[in-house]
Structures are given as C-alpha cells and as structure tokens.
C-alpha atoms as a PDB file:
ATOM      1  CA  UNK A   1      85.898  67.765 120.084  1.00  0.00           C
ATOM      2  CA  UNK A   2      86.563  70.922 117.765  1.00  0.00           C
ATOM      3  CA  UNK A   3      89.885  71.266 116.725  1.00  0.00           C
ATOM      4  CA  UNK A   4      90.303  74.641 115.441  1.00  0.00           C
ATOM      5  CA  UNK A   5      92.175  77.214 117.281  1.00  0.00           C
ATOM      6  CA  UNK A   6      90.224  78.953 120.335  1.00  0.00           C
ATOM      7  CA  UNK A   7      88.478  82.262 120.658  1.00  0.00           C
ATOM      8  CA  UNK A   8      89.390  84.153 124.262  1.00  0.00           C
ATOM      9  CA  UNK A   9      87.854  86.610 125.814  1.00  0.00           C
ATOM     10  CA  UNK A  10      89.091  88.792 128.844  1.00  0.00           C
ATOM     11  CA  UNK A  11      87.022  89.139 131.649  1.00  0.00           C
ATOM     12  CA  UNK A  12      87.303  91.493 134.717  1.00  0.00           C
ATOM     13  CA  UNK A  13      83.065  91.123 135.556  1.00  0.00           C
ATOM     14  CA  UNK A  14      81.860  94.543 134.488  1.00  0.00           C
ATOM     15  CA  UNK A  15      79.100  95.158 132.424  1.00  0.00           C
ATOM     16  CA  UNK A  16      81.534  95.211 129.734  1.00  0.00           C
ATOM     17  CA  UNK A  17      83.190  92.563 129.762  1.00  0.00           C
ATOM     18  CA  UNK A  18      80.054  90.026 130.436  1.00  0.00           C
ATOM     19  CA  UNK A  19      78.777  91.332 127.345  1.00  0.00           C
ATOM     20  CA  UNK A  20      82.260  90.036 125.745  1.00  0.00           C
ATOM     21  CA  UNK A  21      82.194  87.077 127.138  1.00  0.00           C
ATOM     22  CA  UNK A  22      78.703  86.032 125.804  1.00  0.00           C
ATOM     23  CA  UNK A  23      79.720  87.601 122.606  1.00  0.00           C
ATOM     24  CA  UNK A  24      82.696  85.163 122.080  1.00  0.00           C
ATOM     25  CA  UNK A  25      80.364  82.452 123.126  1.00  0.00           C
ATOM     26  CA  UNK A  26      78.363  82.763 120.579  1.00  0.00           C
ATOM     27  CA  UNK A  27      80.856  83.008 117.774  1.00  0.00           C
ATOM     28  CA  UNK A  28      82.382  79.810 119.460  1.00  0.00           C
ATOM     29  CA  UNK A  29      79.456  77.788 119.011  1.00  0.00           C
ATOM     30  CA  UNK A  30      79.196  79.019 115.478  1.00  0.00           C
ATOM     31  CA  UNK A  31      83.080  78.242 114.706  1.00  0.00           C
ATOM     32  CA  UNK A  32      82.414  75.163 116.795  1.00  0.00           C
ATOM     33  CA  UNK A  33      85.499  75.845 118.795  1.00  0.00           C
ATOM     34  CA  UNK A  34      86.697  75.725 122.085  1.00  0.00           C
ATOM     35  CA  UNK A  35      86.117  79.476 124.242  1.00  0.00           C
ATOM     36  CA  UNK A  36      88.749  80.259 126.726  1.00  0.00           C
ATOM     37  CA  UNK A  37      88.155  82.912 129.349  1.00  0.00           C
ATOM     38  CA  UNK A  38      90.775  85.084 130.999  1.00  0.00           C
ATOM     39  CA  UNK A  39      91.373  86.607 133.515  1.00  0.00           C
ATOM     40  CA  UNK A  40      94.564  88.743 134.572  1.00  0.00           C
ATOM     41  CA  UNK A  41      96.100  89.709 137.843  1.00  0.00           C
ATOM     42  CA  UNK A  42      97.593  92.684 137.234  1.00  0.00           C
ATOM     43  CA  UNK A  43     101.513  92.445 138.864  1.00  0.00           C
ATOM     44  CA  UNK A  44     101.580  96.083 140.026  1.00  0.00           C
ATOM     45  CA  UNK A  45      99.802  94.271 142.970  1.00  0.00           C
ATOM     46  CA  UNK A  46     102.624  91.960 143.093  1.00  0.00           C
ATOM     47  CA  UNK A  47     104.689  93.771 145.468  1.00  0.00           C
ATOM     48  CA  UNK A  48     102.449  93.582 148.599  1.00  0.00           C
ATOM     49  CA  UNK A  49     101.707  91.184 150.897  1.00  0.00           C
ATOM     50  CA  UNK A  50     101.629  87.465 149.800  1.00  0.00           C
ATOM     51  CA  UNK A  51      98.466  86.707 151.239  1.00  0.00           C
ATOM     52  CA  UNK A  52      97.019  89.785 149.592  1.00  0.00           C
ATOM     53  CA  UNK A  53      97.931  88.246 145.934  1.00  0.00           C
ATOM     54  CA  UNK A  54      96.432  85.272 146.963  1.00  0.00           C
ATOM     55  CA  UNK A  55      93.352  86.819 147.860  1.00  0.00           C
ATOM     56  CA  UNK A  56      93.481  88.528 144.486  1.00  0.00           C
ATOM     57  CA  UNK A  57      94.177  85.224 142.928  1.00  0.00           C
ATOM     58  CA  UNK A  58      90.962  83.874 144.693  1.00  0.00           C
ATOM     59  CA  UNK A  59      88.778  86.528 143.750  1.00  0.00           C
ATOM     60  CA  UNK A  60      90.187  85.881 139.690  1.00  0.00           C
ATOM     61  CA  UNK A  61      88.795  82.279 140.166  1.00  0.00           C
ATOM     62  CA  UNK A  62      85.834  82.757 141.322  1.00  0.00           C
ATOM     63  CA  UNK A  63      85.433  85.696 138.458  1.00  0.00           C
ATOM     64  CA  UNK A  64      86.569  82.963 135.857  1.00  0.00           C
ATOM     65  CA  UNK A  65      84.191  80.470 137.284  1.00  0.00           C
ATOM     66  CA  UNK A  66      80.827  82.950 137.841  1.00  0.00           C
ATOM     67  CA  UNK A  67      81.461  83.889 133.506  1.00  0.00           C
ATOM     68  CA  UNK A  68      82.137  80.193 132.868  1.00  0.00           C
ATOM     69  CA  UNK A  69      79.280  79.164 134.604  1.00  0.00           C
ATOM     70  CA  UNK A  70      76.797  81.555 132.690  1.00  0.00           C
ATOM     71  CA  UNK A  71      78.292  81.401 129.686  1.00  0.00           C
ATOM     72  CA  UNK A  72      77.685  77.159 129.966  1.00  0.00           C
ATOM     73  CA  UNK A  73      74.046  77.988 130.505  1.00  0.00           C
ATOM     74  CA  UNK A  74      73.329  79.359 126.787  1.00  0.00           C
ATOM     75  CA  UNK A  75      75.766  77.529 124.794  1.00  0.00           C
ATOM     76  CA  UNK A  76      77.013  73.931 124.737  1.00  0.00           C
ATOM     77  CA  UNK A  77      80.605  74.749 123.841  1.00  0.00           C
ATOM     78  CA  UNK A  78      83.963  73.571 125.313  1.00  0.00           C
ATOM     79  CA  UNK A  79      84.684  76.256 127.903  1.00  0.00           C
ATOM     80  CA  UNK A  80      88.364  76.766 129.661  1.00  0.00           C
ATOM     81  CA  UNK A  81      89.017  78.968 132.157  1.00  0.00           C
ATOM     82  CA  UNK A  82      92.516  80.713 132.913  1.00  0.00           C
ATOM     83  CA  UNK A  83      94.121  82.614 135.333  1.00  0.00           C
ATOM     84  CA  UNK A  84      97.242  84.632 134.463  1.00  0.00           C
ATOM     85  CA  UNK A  85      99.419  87.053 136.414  1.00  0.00           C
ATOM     86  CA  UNK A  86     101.461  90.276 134.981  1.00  0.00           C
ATOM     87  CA  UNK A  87     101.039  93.215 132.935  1.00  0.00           C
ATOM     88  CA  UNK A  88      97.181  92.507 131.377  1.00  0.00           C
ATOM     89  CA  UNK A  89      98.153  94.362 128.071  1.00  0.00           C
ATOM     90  CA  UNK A  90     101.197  92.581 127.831  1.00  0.00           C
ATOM     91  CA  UNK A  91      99.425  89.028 128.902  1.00  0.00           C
ATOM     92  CA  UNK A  92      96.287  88.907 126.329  1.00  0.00           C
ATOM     93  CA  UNK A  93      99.019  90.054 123.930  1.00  0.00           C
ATOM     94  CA  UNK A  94     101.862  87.036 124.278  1.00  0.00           C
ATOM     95  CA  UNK A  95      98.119  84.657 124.209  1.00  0.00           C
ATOM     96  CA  UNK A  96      96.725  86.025 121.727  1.00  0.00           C
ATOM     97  CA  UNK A  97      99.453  84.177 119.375  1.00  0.00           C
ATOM     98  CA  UNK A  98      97.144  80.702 120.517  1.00  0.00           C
ATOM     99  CA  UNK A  99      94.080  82.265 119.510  1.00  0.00           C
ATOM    100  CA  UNK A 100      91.614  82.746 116.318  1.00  0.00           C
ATOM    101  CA  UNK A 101      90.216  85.964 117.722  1.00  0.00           C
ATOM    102  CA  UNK A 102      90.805  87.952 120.906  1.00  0.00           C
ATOM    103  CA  UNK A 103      87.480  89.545 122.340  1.00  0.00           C
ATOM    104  CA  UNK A 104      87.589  92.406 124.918  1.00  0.00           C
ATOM    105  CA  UNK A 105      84.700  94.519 126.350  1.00  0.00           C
ATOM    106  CA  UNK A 106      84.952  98.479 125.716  1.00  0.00           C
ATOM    107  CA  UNK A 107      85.649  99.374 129.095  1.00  0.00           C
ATOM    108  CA  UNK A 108      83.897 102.850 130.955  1.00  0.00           C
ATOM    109  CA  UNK A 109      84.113 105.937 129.768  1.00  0.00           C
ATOM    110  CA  UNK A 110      87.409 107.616 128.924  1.00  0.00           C
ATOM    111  CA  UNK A 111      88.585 111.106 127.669  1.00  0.00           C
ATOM    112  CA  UNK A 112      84.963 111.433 125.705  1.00  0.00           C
ATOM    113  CA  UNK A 113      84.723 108.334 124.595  1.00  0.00           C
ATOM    114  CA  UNK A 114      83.714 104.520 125.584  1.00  0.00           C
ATOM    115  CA  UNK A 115      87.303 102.548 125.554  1.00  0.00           C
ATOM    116  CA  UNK A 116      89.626 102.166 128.161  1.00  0.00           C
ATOM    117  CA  UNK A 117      93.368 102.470 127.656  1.00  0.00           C
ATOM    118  CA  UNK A 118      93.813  98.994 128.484  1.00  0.00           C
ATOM    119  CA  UNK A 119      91.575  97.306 125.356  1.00  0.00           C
ATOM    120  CA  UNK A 120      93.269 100.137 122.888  1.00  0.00           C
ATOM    121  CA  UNK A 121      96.457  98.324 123.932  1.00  0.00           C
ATOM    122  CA  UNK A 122      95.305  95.141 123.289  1.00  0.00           C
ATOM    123  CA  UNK A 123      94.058  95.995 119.926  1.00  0.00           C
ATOM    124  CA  UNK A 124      97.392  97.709 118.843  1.00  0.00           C
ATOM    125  CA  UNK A 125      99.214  94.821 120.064  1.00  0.00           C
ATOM    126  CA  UNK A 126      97.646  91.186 119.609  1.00  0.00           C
ATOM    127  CA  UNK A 127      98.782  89.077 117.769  1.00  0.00           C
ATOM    128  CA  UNK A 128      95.283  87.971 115.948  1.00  0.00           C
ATOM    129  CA  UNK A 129      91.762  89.818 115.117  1.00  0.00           C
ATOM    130  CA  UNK A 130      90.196  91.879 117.840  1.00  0.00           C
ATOM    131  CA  UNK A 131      86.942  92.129 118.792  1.00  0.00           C
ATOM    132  CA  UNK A 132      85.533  95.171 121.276  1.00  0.00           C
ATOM    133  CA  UNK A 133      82.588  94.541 122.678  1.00  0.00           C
ATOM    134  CA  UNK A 134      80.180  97.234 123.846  1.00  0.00           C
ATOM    135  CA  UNK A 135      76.843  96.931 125.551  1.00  0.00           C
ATOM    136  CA  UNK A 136      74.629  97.765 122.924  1.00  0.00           C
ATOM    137  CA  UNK A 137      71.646  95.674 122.297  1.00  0.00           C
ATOM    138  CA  UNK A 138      72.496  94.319 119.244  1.00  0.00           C
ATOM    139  CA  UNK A 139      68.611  93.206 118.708  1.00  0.00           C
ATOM    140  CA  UNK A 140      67.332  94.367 115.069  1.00  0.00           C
ATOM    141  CA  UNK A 141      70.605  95.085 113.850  1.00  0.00           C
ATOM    142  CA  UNK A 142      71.972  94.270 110.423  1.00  0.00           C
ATOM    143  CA  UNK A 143      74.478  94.241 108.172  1.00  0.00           C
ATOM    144  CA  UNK A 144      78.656  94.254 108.018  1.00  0.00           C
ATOM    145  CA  UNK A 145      80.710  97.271 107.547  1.00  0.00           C
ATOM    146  CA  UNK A 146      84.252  97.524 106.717  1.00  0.00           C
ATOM    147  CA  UNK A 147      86.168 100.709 105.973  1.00  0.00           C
ATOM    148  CA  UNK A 148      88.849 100.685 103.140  1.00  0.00           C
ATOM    149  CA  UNK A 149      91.559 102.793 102.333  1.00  0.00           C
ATOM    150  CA  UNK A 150      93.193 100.568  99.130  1.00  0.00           C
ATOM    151  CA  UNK A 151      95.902  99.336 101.268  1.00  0.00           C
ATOM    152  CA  UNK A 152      97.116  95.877 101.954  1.00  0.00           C
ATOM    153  CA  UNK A 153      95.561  95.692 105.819  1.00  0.00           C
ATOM    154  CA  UNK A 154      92.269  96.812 104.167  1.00  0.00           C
ATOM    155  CA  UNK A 155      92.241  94.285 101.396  1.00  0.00           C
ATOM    156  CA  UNK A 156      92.311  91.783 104.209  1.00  0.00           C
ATOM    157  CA  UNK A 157      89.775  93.516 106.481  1.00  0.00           C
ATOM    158  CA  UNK A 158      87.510  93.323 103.467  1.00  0.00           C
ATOM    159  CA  UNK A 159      88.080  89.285 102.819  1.00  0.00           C
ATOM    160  CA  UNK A 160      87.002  89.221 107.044  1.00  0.00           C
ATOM    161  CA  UNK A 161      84.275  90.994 106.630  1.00  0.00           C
ATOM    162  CA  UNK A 162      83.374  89.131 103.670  1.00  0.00           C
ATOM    163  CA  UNK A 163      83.463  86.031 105.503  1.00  0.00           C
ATOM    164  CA  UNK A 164      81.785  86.805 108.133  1.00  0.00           C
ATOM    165  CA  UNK A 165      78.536  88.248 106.268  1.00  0.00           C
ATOM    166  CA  UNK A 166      78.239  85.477 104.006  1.00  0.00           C
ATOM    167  CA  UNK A 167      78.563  83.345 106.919  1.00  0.00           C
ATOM    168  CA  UNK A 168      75.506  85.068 109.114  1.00  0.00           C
ATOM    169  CA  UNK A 169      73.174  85.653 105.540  1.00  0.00           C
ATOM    170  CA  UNK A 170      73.930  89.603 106.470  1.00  0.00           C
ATOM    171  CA  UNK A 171      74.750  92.620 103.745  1.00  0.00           C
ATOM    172  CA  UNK A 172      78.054  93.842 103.291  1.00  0.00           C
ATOM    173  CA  UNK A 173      79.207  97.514 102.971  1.00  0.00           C
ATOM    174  CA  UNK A 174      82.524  98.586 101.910  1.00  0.00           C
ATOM    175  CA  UNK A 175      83.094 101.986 102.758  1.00  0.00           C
ATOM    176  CA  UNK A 176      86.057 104.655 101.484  1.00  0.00           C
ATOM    177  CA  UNK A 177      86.059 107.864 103.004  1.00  0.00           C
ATOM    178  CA  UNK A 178      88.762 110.145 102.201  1.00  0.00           C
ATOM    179  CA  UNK A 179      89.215 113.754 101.770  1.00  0.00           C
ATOM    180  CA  UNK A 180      89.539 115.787  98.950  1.00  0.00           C
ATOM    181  CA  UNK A 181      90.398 119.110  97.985  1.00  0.00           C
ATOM    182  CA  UNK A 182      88.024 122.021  99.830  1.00  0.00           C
ATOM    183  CA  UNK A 183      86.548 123.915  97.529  1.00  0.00           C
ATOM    184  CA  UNK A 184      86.972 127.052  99.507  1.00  0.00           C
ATOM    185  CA  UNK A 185      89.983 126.991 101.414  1.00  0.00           C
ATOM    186  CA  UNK A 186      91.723 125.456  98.213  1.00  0.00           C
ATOM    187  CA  UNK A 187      90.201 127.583  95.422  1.00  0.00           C
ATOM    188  CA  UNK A 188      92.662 129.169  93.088  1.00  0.00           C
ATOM    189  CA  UNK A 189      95.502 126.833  94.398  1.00  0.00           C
ATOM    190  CA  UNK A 190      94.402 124.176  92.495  1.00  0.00           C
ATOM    191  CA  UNK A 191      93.313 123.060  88.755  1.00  0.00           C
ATOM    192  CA  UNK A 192      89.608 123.121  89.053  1.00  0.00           C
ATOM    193  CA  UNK A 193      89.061 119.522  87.700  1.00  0.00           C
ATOM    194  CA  UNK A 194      91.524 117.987  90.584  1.00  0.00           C
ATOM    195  CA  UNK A 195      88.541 117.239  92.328  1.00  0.00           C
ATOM    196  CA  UNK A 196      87.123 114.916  89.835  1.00  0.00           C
ATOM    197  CA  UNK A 197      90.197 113.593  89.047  1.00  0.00           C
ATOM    198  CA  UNK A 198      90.684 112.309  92.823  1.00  0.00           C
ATOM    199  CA  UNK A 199      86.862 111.282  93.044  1.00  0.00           C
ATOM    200  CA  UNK A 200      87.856 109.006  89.907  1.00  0.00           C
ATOM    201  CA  UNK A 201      90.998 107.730  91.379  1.00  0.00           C
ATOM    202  CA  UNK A 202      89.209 106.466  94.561  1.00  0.00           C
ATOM    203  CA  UNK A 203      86.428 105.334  93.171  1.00  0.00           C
ATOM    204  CA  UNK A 204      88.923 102.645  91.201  1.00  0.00           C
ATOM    205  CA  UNK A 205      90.574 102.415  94.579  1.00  0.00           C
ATOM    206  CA  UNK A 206      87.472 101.005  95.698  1.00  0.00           C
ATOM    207  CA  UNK A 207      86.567  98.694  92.428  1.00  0.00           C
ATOM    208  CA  UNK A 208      89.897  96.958  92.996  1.00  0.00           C
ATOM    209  CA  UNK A 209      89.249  96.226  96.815  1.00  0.00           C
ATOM    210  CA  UNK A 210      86.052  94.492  96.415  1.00  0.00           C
ATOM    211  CA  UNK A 211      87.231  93.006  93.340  1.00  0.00           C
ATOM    212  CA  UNK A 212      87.091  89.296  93.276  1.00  0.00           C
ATOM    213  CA  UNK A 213      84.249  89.245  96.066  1.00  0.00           C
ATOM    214  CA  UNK A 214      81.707  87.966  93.733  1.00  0.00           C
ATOM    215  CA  UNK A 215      83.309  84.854  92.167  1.00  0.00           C
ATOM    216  CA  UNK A 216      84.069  83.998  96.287  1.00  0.00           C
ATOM    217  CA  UNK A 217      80.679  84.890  97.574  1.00  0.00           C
ATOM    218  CA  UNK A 218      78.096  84.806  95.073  1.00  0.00           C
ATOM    219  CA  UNK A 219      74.981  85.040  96.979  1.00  0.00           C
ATOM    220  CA  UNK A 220      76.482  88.359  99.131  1.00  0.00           C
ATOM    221  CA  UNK A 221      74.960  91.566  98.216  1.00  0.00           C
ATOM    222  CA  UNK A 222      77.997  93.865  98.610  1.00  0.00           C
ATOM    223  CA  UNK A 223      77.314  98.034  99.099  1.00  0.00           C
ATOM    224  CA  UNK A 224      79.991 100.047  97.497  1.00  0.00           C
ATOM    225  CA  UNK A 225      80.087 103.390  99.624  1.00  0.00           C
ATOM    226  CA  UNK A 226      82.688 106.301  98.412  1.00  0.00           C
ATOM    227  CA  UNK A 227      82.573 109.050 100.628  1.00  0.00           C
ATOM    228  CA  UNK A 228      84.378 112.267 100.036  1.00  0.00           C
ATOM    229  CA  UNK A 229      82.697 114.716 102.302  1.00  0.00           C
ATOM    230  CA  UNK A 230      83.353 113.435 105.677  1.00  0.00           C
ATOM    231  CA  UNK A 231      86.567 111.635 107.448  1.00  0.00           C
ATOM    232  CA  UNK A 232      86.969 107.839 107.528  1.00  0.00           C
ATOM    233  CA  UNK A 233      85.972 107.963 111.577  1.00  0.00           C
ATOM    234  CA  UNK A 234      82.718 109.932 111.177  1.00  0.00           C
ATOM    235  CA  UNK A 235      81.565 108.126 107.628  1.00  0.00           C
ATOM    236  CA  UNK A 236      82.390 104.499 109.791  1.00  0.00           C
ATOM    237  CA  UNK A 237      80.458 105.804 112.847  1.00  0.00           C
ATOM    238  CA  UNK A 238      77.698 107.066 110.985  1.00  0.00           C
ATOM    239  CA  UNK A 239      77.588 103.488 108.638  1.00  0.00           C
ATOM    240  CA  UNK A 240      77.489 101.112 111.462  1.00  0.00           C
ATOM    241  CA  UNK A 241      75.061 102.593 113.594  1.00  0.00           C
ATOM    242  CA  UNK A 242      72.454  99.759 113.233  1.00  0.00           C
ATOM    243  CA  UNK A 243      74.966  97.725 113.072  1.00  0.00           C
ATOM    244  CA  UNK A 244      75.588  94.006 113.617  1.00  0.00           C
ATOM    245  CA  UNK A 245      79.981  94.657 113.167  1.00  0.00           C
ATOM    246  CA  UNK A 246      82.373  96.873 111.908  1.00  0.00           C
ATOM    247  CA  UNK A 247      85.405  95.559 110.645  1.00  0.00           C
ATOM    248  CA  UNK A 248      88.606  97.891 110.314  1.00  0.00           C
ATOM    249  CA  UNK A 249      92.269  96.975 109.557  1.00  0.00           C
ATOM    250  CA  UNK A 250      95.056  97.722 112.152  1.00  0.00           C
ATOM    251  CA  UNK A 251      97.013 100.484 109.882  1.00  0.00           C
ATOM    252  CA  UNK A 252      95.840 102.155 106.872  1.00  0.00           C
ATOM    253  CA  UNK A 253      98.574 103.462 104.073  1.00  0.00           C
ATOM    254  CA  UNK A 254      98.273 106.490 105.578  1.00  0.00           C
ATOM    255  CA  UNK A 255      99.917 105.293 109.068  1.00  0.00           C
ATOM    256  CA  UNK A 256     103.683 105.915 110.491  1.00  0.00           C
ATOM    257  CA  UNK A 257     105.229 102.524 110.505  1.00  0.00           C
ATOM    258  CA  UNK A 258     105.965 102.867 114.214  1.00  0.00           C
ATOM    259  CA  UNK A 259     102.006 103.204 115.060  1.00  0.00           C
ATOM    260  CA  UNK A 260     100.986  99.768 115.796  1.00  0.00           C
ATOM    261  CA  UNK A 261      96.989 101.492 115.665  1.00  0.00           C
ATOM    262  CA  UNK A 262      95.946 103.679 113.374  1.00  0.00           C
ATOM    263  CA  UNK A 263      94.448 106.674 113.576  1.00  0.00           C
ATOM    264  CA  UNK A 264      91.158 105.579 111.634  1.00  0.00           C
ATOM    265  CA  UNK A 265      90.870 102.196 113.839  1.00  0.00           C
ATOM    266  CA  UNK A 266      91.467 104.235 117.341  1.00  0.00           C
ATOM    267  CA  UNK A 267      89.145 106.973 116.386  1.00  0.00           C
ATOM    268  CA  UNK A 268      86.489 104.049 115.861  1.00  0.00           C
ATOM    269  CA  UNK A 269      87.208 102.101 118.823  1.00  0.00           C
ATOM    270  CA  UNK A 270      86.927 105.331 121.343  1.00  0.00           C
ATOM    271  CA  UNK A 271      83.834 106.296 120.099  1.00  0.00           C
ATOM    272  CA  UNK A 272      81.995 102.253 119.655  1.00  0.00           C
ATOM    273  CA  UNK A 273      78.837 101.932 117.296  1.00  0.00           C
ATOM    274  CA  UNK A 274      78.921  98.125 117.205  1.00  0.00           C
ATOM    275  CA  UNK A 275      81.111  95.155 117.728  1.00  0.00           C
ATOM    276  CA  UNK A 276      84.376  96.240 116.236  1.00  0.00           C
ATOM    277  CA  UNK A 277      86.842  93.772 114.879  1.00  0.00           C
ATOM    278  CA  UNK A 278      90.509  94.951 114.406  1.00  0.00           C
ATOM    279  CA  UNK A 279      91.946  92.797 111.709  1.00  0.00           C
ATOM    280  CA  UNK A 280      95.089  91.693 111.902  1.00  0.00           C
ATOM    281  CA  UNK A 281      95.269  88.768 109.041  1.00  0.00           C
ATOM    282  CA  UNK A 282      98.898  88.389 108.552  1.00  0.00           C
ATOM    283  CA  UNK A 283     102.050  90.603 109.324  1.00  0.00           C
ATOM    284  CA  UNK A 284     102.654  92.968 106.354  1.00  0.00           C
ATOM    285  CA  UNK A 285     105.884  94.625 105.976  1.00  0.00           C
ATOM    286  CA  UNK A 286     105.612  98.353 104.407  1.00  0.00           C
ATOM    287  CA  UNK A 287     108.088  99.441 102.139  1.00  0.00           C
ATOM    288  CA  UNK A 288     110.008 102.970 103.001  1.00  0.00           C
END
C-alpha cells in the first residue's frame, strides 16, 4: 500500500468534474498514491426538512460511488470515497491540509469565462497545489508551461513544473511577461534607453529563476520565453494552448498581501487553456 499523502478530487457529476476525477486518477497511479473523492453537501440546504438532507446525503453517495466505480475501471489505484457536509469552499479548503494536490473541474461558464466562483475559491484558499480541470481533449498535447514573475511563489512554481516535465519526458517553458514602457503614450517622459534597460533587467530576472534547473534535471530541455509586448494572462493563454499543463504560483510580487489569488493566476483560471496547477509549495511571508 502507497504511503504518500493522497490526491482528492471534488466531484459534483458534471462534465467537469468527471473529467477531474479521471484526471487525478491518473496522476495517482503515477504517484502511486491513494485518490480520495469528495463530495460536499452544501449546508445552505441544512435548514430544511431532515428527510430532505438525507435525501441529499443519498444522492452524494451514490455520486461518490458512480465516480468511484469508473474511475476503478481504468486504474488499479486505492480509491476512498467521502462525504462531507458545510460550506464546499470552506470544506475542500480545511482537507486540503491532508492532501498532495487538490483537483477541481472548471465549472460552466461564468461572467465570460469557464470557472465557477466556487473552484476560484478553492484555489485562493487550499492549503496545497491546485489543479483545474477543463474538458479539453488533452490528446496530442505537449509540453509544461509555467509563468514567472522573479518572485519567491514563482521560483517554486518553476521547481513544480520542473518536476513534473522531467517526470512525463515533456518540454518545459518558462515564461516572463511583463510590461514595459509604451513607446507612444510614454515618449518624451522617459530616457529613451529605459526600455532596454528594463528588457535587460528581466531578462536576468529570468536567468536567475531557471537557474539551477540543469544540474537538477539534466536531460530537460527548458524554453526561456521573455515577453514584453503582451500581459502575463494573454502571453500564458497564448503559450499553453497545446498544452499538456500550466503551472502558475498563487501571488506574484506584484500582489496586495491581502489577495490570497492573484491577478495573473485568476485571469488564467477564468479563461482555461489546459490543466492549470496553482502552486502553493510552502507559506511565504512578504515583507512590507
């Protein structure tokens, strides 16, 4: 029996979220760990009728055992089922602390994009990496990206992604988008070599996050990408559209210490190209 800590994977039974569920089955196997499946009551329902809850309850275990069941057909993993009651943000959250990864499906459509409020919650909040799970066929698709900004949540998005494409024999691209000066709007107002001078600065930015990744991984082929014409979300969307994962950190150094997302990592998530992991390696404390 595997010892290492579980994946789970939420589970409601929409398109979505059986997608997730064979998703985390898969990296289960490969992690040879244990796959727990979830499923939440949500307690709004809580104050009605007690025989109405328990009809809820039923229809959660049957839910649990219906993905169970499937997933047990395709891979010959340790499967546990669970059934939880309360606030499903606030549930997968308090789990996720027993977990290696937390894996979600994106959810229907929502204000122009393809995540629900619910899994941006749980990716601002777990305690652990999160995966969202689309249903793109992920057939003929290739390569890791991760986007980098040169702070400490990107360093360790970078040693994920590393990981996990030297793991799966798959390419990895590290990408820094930022934004410099515009030529036009910001002509006169500034020394006409800034430009270059910022271009340089993030291009060592760069260097020094993927530094080290060769003596680790040897046999990786690692893609340095510095892009200064578009935004982090549109350079990341337009990198990982063939696909296998995009890896992102919670917070860039660009974030307000009370945002538990970022805006780089929720402008990703709402408009999914791929299985998206949200890193969250290790608590980091910013300094004022």
């Amino acid at each position: 029996m595997s010892t290492g800590k579980p994946i789970a994977v939420g589970t409601n039974d929409s398109a979505q979220s059986q997608a997730a569920v064979a998703w985390a089955a898969r990296r289960a196997e490969r992690a040879n760990v244990p796959l727990v499946i979830v499923h939440v009551v949500d307690d709004r329902w809580l104050a009605a009728a007690r025989p109405w809850v328990e009809a809820l309850q039923d229809t959660g275990n049957k839910l649990l055992k219906d993905a169970a069941g499937r997933a047990r057909e395709s891979f010959p993993i340790e499967i546990i089922t669970k059934l939880m009651t309360g606030s499903v943000g606030g549930s997968l959250r308090k789990y996720s602390g027993k977990t290696s990864m937390l894996v979600v499906g994106s959810g229907s459509g929502h204000l122009g994009g393809s995540l629900t409020d619910l899994a941006l919650q749980v990716a601002a909040a777990a305690k652990c990496p999160v995966a969202v799970i689309g249903t793109q066929d992920l057939d003929g698709r290739h390569g890791i990206v991760v986007g980098v900004d040169g702070s400490e949540e990107s360093i360790q998005s970078v040693a994920f992604a590393a990981a996990e494409a030297d793991r799966d024999g798959q390419e990895l691209t590290v990408l820094h988008a930022f934004s410099g000066p515009d030529r036009l709007v910001d002509a006169g107002l500034t020394p006409d070599n800034l430009a270059g001078l910022i271009v340089e600065e993030e291009r060592i930015v760069l260097a020094e996050t993927v530094a080290g990744l060769r003596e680790d991984y040897p046999d990786l082929i690692v893609n340095k990408v510095l892009e200064a014409r578009k935004g982090p979300v549109e350079a990341l969307l337009e990198a990982s559209t063939e696909a296998k994962m995009l890896v992102v950190g919670s917070r860039g150094r660009g974030g307000f210490r009370r945002l538990l997302l970022g805006s780089t990592a929720h402008g990703v998530l709402t408009h999914l190209p791929c299985p998206t992991v949200i890193t969250r390696v290790q608590r980091i404390k910013h300094q004022a």
